[in-house]
PDB file of N, CA and C in Angstrom:
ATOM      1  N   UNK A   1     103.924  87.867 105.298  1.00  0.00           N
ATOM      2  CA  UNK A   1     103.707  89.169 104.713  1.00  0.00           C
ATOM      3  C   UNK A   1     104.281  90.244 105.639  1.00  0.00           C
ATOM      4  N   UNK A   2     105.148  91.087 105.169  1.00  0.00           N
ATOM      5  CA  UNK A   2     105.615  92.178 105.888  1.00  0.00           C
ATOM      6  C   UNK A   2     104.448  93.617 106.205  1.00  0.00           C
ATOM      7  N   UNK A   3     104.794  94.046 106.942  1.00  0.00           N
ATOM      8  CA  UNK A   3     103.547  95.220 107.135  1.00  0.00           C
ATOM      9  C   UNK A   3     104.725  96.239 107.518  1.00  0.00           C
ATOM     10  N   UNK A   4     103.948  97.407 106.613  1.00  0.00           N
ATOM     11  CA  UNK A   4     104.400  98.900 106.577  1.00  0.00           C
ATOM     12  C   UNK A   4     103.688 100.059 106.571  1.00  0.00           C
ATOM     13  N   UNK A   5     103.945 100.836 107.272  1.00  0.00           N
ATOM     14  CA  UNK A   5     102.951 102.302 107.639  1.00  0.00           C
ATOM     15  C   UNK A   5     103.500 102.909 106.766  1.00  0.00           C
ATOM     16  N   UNK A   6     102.434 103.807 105.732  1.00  0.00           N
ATOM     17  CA  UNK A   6     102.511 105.162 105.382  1.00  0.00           C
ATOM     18  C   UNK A   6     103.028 106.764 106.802  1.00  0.00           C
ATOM     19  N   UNK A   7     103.990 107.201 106.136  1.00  0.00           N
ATOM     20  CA  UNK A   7     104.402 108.133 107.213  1.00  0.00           C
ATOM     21  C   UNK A   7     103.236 108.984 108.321  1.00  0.00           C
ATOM     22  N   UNK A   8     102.238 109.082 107.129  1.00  0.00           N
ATOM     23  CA  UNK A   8     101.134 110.052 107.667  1.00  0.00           C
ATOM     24  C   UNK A   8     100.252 108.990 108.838  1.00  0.00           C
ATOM     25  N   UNK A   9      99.888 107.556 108.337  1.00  0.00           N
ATOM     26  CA  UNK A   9      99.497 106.801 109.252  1.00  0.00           C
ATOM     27  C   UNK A   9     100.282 106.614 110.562  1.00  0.00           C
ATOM     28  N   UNK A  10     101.615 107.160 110.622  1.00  0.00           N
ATOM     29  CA  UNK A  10     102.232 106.861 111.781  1.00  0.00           C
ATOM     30  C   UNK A  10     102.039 108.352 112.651  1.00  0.00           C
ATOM     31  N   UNK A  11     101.884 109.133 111.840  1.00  0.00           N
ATOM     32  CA  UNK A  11     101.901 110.537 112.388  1.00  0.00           C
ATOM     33  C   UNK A  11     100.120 110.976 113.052  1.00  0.00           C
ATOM     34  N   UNK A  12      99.177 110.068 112.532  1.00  0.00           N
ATOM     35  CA  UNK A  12      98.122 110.119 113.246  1.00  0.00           C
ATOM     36  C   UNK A  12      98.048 108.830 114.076  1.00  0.00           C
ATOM     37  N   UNK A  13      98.707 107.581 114.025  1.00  0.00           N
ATOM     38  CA  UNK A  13      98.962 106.767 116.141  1.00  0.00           C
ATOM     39  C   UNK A  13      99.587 108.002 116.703  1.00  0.00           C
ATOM     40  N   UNK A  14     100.569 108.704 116.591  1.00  0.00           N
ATOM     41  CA  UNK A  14     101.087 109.174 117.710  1.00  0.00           C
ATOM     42  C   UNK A  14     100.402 110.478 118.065  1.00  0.00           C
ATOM     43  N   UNK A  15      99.875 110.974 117.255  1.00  0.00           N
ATOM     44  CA  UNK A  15      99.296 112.013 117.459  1.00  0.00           C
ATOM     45  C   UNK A  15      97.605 111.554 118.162  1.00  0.00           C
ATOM     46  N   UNK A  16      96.830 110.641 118.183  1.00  0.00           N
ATOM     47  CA  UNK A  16      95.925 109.912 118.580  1.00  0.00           C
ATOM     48  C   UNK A  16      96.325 109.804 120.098  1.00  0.00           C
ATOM     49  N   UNK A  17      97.500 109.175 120.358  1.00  0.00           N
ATOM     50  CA  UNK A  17      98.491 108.209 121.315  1.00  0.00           C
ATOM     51  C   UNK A  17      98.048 109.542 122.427  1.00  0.00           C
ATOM     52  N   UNK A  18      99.024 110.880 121.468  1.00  0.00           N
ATOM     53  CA  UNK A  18      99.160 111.830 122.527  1.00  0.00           C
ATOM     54  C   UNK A  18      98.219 112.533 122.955  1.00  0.00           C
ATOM     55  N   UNK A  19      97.119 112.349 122.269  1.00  0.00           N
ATOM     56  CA  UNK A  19      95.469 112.945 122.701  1.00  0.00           C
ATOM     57  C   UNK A  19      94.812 112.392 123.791  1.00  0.00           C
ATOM     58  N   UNK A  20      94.692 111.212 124.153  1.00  0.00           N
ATOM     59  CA  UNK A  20      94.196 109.992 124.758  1.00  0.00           C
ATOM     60  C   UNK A  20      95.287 109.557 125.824  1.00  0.00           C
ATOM     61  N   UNK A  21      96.481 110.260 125.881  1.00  0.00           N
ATOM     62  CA  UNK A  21      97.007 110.377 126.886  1.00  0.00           C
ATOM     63  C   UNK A  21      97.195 111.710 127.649  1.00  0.00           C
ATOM     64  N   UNK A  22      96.793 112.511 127.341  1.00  0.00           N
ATOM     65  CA  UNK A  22      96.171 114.014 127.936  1.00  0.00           C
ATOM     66  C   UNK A  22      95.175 114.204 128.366  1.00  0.00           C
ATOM     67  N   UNK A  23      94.068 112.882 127.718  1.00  0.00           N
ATOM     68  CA  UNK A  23      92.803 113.270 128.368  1.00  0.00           C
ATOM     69  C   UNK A  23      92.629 112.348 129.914  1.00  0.00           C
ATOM     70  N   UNK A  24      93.693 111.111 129.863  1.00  0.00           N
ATOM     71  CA  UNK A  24      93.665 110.661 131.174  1.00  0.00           C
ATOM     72  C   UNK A  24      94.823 109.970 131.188  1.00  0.00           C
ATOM     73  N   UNK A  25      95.618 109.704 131.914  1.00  0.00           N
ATOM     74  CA  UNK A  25      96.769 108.913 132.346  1.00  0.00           C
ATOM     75  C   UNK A  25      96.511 107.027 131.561  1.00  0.00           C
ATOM     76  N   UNK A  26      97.381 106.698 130.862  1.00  0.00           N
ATOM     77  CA  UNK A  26      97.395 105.064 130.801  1.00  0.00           C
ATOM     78  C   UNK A  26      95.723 105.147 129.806  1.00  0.00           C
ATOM     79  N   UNK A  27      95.630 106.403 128.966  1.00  0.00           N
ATOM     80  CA  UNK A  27      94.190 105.855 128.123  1.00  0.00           C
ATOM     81  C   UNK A  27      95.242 105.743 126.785  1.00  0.00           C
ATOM     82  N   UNK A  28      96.206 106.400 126.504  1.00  0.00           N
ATOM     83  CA  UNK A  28      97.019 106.460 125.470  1.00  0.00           C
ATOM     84  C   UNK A  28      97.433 105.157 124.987  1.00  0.00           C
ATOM     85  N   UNK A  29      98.114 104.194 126.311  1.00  0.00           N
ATOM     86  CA  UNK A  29      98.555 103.210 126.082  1.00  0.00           C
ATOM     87  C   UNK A  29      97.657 101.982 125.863  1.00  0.00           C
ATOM     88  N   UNK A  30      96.453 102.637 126.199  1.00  0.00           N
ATOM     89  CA  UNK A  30      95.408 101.350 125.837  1.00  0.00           C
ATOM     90  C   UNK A  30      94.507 101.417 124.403  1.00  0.00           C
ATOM     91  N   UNK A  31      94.916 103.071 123.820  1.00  0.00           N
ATOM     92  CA  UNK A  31      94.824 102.862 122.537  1.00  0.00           C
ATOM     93  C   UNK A  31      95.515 102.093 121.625  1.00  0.00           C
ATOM     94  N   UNK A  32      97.121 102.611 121.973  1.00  0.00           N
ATOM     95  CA  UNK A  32      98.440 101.641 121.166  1.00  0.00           C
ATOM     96  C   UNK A  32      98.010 100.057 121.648  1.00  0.00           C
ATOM     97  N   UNK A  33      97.613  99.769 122.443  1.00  0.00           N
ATOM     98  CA  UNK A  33      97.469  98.177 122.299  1.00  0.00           C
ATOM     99  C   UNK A  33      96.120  97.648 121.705  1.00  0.00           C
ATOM    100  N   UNK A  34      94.860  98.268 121.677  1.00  0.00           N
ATOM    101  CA  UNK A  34      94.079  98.446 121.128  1.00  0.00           C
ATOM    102  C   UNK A  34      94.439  98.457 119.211  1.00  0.00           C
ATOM    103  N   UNK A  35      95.036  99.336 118.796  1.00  0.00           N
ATOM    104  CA  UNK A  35      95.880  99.278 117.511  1.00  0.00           C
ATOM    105  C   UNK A  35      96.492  97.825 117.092  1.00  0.00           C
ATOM    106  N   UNK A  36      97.416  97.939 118.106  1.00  0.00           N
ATOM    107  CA  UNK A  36      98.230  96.412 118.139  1.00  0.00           C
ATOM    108  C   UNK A  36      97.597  95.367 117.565  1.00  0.00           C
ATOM    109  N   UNK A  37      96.725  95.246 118.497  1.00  0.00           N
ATOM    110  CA  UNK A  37      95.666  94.112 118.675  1.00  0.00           C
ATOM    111  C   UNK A  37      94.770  94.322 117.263  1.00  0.00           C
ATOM    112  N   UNK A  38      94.400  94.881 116.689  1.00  0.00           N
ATOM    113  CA  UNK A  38      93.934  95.345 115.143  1.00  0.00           C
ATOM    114  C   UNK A  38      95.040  94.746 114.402  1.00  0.00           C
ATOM    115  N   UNK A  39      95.979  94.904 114.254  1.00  0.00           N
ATOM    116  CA  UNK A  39      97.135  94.904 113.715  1.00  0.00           C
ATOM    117  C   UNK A  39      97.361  93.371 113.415  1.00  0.00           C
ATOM    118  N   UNK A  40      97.489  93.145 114.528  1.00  0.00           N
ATOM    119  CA  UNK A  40      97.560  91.608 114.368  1.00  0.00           C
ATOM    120  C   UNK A  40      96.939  90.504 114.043  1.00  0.00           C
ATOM    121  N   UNK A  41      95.181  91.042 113.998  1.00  0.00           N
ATOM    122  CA  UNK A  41      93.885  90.426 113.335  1.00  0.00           C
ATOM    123  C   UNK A  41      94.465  90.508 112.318  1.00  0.00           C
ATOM    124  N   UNK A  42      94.461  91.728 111.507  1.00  0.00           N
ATOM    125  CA  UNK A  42      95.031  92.291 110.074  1.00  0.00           C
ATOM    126  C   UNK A  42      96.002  91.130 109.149  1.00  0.00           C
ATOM    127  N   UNK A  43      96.967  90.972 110.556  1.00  0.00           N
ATOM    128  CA  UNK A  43      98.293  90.202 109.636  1.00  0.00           C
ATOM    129  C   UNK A  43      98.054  88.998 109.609  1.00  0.00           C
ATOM    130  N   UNK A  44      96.577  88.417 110.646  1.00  0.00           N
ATOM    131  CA  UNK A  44      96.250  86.907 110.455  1.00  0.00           C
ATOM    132  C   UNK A  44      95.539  86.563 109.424  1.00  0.00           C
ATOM    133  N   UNK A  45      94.265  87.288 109.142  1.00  0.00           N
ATOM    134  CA  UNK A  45      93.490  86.875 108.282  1.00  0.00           C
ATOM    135  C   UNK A  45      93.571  88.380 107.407  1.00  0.00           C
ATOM    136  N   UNK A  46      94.085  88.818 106.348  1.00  0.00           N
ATOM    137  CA  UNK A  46      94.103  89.725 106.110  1.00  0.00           C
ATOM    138  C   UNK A  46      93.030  90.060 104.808  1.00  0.00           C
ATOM    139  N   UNK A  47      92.147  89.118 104.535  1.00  0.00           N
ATOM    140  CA  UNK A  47      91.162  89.451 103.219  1.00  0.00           C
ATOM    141  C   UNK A  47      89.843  89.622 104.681  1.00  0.00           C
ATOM    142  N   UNK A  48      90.191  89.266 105.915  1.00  0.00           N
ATOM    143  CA  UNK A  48      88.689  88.911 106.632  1.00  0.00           C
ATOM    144  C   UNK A  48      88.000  90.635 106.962  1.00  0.00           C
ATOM    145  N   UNK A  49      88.594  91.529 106.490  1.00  0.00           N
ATOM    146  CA  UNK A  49      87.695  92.430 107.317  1.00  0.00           C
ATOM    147  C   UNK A  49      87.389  93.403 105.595  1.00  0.00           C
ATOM    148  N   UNK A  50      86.209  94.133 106.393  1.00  0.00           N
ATOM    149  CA  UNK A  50      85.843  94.926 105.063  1.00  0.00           C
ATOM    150  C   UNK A  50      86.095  95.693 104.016  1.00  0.00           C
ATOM    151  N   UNK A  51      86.242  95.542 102.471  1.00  0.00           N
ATOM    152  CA  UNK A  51      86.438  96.138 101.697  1.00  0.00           C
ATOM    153  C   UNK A  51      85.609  96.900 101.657  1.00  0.00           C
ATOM    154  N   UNK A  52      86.417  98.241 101.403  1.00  0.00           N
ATOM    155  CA  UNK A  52      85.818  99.460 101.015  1.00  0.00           C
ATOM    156  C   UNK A  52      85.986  99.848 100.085  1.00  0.00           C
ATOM    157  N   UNK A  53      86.901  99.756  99.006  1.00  0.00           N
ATOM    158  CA  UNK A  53      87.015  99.962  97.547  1.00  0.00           C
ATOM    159  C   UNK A  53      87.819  98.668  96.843  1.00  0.00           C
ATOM    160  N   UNK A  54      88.072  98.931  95.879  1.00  0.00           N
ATOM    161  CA  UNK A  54      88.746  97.732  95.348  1.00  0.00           C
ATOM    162  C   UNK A  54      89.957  97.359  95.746  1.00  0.00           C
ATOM    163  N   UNK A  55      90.947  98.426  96.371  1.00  0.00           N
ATOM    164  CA  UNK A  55      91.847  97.880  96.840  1.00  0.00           C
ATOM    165  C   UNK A  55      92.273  97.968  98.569  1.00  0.00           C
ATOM    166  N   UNK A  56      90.455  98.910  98.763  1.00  0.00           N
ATOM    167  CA  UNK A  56      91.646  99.255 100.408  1.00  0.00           C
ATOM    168  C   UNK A  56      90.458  98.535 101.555  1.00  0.00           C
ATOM    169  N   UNK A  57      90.799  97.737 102.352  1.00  0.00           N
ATOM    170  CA  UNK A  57      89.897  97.950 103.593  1.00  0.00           C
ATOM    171  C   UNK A  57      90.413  98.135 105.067  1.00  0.00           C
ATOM    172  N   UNK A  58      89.290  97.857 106.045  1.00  0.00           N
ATOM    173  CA  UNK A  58      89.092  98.783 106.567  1.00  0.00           C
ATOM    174  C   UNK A  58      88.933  97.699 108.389  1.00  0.00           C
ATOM    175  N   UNK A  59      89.936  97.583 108.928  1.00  0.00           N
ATOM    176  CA  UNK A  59      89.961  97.182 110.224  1.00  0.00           C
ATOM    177  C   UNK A  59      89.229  97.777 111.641  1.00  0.00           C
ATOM    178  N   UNK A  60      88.081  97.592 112.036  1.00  0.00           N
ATOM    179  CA  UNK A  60      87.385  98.551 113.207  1.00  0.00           C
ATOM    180  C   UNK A  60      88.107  98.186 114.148  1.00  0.00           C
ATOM    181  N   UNK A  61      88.777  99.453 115.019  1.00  0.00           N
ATOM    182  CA  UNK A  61      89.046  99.243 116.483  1.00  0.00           C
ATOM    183  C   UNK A  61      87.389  98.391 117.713  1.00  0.00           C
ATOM    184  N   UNK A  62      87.616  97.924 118.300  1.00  0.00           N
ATOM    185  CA  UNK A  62      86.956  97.378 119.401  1.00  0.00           C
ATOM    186  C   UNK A  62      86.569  98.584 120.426  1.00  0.00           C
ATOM    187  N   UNK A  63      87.663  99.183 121.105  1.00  0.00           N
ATOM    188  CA  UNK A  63      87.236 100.277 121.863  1.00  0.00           C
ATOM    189  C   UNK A  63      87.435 101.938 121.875  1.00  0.00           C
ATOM    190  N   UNK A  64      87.364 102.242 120.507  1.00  0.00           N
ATOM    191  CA  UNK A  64      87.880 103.449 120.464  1.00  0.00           C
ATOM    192  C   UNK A  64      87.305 103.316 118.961  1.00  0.00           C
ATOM    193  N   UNK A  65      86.441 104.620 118.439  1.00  0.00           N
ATOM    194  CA  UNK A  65      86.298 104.747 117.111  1.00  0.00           C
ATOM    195  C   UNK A  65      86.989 105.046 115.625  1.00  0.00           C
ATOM    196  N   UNK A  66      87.769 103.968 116.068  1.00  0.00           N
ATOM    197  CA  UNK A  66      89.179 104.050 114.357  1.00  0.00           C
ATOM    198  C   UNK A  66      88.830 102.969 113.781  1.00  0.00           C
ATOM    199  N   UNK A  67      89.352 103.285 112.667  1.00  0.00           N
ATOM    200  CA  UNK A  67      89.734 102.326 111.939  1.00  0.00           C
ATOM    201  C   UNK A  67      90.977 102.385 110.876  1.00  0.00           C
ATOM    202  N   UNK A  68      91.585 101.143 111.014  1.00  0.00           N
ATOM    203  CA  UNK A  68      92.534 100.768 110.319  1.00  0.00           C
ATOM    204  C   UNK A  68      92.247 100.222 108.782  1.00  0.00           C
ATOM    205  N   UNK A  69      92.740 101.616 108.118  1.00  0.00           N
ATOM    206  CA  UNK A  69      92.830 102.003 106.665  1.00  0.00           C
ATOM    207  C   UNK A  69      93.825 100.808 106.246  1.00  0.00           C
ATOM    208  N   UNK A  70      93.539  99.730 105.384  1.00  0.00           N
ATOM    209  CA  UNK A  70      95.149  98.965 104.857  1.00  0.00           C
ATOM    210  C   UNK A  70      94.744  98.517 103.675  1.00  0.00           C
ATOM    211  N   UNK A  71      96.195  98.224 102.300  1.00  0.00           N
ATOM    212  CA  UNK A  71      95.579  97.430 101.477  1.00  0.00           C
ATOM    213  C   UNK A  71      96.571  96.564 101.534  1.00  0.00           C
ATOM    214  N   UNK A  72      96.123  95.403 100.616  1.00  0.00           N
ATOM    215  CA  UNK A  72      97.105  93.774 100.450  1.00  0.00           C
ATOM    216  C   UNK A  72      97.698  94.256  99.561  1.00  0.00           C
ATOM    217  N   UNK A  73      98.858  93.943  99.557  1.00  0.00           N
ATOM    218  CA  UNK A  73     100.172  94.219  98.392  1.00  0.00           C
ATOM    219  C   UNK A  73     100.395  92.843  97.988  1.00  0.00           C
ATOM    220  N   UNK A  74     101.374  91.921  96.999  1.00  0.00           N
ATOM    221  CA  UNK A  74     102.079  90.902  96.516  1.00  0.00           C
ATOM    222  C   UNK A  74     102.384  90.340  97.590  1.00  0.00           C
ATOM    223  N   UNK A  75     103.284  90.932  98.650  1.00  0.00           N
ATOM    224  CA  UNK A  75     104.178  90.701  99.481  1.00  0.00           C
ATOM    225  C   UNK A  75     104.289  91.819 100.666  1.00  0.00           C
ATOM    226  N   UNK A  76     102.952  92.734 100.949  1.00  0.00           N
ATOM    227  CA  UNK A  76     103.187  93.984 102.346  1.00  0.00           C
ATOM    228  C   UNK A  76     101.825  93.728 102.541  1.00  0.00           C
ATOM    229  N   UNK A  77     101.861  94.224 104.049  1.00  0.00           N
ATOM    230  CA  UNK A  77     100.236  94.877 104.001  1.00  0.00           C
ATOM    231  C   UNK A  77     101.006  96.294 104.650  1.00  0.00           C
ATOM    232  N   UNK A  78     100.422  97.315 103.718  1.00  0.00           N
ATOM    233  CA  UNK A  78     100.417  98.644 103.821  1.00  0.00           C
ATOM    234  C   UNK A  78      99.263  99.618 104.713  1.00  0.00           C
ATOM    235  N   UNK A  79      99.720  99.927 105.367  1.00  0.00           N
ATOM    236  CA  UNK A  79      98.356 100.499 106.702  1.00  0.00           C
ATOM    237  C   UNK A  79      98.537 102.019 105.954  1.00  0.00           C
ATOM    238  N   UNK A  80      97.520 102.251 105.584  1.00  0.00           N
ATOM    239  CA  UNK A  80      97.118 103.769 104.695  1.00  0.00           C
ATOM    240  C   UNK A  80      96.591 104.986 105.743  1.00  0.00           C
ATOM    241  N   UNK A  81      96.088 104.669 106.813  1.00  0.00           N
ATOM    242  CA  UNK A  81      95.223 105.365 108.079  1.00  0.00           C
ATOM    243  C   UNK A  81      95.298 104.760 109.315  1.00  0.00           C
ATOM    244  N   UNK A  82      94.975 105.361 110.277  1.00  0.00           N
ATOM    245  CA  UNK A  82      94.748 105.019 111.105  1.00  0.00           C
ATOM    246  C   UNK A  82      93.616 106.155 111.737  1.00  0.00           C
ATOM    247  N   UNK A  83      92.338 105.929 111.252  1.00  0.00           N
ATOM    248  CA  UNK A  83      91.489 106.459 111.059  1.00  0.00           C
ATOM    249  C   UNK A  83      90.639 106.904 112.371  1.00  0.00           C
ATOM    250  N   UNK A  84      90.363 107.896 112.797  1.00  0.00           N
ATOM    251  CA  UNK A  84      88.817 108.245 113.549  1.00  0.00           C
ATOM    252  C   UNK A  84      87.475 108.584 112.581  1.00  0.00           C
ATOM    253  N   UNK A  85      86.554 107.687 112.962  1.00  0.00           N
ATOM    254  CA  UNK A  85      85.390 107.605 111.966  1.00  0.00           C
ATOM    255  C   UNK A  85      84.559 108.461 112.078  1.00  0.00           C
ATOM    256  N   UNK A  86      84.972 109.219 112.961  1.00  0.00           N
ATOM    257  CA  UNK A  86      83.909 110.114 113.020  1.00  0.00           C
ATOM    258  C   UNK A  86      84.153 112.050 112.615  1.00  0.00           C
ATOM    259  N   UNK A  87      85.523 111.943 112.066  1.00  0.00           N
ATOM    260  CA  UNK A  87      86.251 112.936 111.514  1.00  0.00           C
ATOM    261  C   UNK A  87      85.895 112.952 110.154  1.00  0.00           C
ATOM    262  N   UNK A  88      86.163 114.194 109.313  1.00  0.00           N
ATOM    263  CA  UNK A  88      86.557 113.803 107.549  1.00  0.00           C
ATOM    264  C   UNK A  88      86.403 112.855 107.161  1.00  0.00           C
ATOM    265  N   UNK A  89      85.664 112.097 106.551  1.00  0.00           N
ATOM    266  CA  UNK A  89      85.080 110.571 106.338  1.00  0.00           C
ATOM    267  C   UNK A  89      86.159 110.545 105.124  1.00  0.00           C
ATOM    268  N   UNK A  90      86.936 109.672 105.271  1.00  0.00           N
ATOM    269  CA  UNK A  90      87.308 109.408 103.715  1.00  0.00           C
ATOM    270  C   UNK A  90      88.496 110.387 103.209  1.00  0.00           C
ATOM    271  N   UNK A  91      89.267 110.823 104.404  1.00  0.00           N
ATOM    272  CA  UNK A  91      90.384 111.898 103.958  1.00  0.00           C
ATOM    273  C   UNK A  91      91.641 110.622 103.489  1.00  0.00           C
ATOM    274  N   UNK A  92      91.436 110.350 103.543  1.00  0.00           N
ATOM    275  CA  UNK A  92      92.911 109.301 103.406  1.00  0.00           C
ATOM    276  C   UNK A  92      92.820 109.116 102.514  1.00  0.00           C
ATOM    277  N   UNK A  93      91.528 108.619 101.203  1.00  0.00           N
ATOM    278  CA  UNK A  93      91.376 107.917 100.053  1.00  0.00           C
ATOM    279  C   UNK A  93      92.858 108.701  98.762  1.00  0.00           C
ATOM    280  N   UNK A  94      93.378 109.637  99.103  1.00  0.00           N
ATOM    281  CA  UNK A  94      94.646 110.141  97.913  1.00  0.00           C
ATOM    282  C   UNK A  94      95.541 109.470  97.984  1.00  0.00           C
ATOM    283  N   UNK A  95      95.338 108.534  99.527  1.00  0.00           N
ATOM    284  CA  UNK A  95      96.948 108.106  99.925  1.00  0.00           C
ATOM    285  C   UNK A  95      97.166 107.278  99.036  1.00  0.00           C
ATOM    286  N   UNK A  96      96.185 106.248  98.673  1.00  0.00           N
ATOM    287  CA  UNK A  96      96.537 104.758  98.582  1.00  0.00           C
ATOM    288  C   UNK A  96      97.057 104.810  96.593  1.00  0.00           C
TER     289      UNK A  96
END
């Protein structure tokens, strides 16, 4: 299965990336691998983590409060968010 970011999901990692690397040296980069590492649960077992509506769920980061917005396509998994849970609950839901 191929995996593809929505533009806006890429525009909140880097914008995340660059927050968390302002607030301390090398915290940025342990978000992006943190992500990664989501990412790659995602592309292994991709029905294993929680549905939140009928078509989208919802990957928890381990050390940092996100979560990874995605749904299963035919043939993609589409990452819709890359979410902080503790923001706008549920701003992403237009994307999908």
């Amino acid at each position: 299965m191929t995996l593809r970011y929505l533009s806006l999901a890429k525009i909140e990692l880097d914008q995340s990336y660059e927050f968390y690397e302002s607030q301390k040296p090398k915290l940025g980069a342990s978000f992006l691998r943190e992500v990664r590492q989501g990412i790659r649960r995602i592309q292994n077992q991709p029905t294993a983590w929680t549905p939140i509506s009928k078509r989208l769920r919802r990957c928890l980061l381990n050390k940092f409060p996100f979560g990874i917005i995605y749904q299963i396509r035919e043939d993609e998994i589409l990452i819709i968010a890359i979410a902080h849970l503790h923001r706008k609950p549920n701003y992403w839901e237009n994307r999908a």
